[in-house]
Protein backbone atom coordinates (compact mmCIF):
# COMPACT_ATOMS: atom_id res chain seq x y z
CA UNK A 1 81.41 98.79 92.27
CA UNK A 2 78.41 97.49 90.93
CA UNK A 3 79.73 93.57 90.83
CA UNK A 4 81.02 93.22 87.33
CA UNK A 5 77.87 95.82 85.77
CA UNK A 6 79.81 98.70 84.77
CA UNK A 7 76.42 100.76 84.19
CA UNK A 8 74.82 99.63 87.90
CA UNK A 9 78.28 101.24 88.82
CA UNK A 10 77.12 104.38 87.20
CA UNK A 11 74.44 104.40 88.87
CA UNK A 12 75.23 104.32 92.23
CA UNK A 13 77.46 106.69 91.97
CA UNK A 14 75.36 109.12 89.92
CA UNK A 15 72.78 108.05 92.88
CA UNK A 16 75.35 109.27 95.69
CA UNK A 17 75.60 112.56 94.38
CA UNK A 18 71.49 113.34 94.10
CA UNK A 19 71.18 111.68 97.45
CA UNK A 20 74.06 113.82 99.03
CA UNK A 21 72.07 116.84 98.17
CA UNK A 22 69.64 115.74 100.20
CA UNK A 23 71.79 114.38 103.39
CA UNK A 24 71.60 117.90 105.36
CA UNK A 25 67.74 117.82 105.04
CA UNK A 26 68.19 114.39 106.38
CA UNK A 27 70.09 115.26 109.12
CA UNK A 28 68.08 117.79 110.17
CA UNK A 29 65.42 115.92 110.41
CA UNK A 30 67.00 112.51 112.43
CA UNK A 31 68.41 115.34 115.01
CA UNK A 32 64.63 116.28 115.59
CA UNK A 33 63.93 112.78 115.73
CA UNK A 34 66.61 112.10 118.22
CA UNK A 35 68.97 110.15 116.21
CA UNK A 36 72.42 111.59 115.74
CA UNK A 37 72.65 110.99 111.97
CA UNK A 38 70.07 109.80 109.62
CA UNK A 39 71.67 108.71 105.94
CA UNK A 40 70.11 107.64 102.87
CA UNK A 41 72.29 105.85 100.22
CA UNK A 42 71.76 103.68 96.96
CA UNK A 43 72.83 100.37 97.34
CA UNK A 44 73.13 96.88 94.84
CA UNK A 45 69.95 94.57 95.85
CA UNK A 46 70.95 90.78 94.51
CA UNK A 47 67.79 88.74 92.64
CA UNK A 48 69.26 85.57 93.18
CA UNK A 49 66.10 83.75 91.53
CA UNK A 50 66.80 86.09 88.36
CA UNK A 51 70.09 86.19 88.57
CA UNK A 52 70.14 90.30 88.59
CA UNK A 53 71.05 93.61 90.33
CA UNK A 54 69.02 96.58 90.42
CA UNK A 55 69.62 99.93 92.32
CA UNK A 56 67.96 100.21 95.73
CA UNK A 57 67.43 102.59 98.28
CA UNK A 58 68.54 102.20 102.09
CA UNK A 59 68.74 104.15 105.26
CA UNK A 60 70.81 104.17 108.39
CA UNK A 61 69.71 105.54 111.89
CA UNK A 62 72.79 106.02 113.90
CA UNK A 63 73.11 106.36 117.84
CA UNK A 64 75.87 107.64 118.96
CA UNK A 65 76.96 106.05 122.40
CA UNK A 66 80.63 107.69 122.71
CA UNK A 67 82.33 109.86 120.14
CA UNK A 68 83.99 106.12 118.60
CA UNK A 69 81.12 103.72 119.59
CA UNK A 70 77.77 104.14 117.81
CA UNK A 71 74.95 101.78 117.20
CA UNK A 72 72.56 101.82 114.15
CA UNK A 73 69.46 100.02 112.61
CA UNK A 74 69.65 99.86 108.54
CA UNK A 75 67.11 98.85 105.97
CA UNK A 76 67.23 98.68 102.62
CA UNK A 77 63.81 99.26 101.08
CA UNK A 78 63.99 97.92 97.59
CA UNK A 79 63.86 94.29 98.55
CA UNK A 80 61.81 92.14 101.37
CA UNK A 81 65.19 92.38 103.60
CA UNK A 82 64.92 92.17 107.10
CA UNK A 83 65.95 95.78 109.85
CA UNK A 84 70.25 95.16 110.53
CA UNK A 85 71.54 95.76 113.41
CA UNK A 86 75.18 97.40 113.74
CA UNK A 87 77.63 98.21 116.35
CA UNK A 88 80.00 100.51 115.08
CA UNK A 89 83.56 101.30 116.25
CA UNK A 90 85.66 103.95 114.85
CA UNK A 91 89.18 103.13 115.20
CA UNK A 92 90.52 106.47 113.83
CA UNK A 93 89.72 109.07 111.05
CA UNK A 94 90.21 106.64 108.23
CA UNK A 95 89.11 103.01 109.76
CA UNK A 96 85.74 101.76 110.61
CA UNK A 97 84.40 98.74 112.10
CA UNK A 98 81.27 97.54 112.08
CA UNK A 99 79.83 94.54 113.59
CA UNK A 100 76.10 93.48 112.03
CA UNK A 101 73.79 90.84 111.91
CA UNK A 102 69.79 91.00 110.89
CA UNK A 103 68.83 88.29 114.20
CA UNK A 104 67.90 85.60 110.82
CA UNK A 105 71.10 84.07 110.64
CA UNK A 106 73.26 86.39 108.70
CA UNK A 107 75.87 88.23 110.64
CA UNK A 108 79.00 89.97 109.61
CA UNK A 109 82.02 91.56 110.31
CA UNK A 110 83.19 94.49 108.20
CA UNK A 111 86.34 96.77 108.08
CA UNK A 112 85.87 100.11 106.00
CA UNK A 113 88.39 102.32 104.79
CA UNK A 114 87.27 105.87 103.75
CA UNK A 115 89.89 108.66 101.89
CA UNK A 116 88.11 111.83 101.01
CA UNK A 117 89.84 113.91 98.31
């Protein structure tokens, strides 16, 4: 969770809950905007220099191309990180794939897992 800091941890996930309050505001507004889902989530920003973590905030505009193929532009706005881009494919209700790179060098190739309970 919050790479070895028990209390960034905390944090995020005390973050996740304000922020979810917030998400159908959000999603409100990124429908009037065109986009078909607008999120804003806390996420770890690395100091490499200073060898710390802090909380950050980042968003996600998502366009959705079929109902499993989406593609979305991220930022997080804590740090001087460049826009990602993503190509998303959903393989089912549980598994994710997403496909991202920020056009500086850095790609990546995820697989997420989500359970709700």
């Amino acid at each position: 969770m919050g790479r070895g800091n028990p209390t960034l941890g905390l944090a995020i996930m005390a973050g996740s809950t304000l922020l979810s309050n917030f998400q159908d505001n959000t999603t409100e507004i990124g429908e009037a905007l065109g986009i078909d889902e607008l999120r804003l989530f806390p996420t770890i920003v690395t100091e490499p220099e200073e060898q710390a973590s802090v909380l950050g905030l980042a968003a996600e505009a998502v366009f959705d191309i079929t109902n499993d193929f989406s593609i979305s532009f991220s930022r997080v706005f804590a740090a001087d990180a460049p826009w990602r881009y993503n190509l998303i494919y959903r393989l089912n209700d549980q598994i994710l794939v997403r496909a991202s790179t920020n056009l500086s060098g850095e790609s990546q190739l995820l697989v997420e897992y989500e359970a709700r309970f």
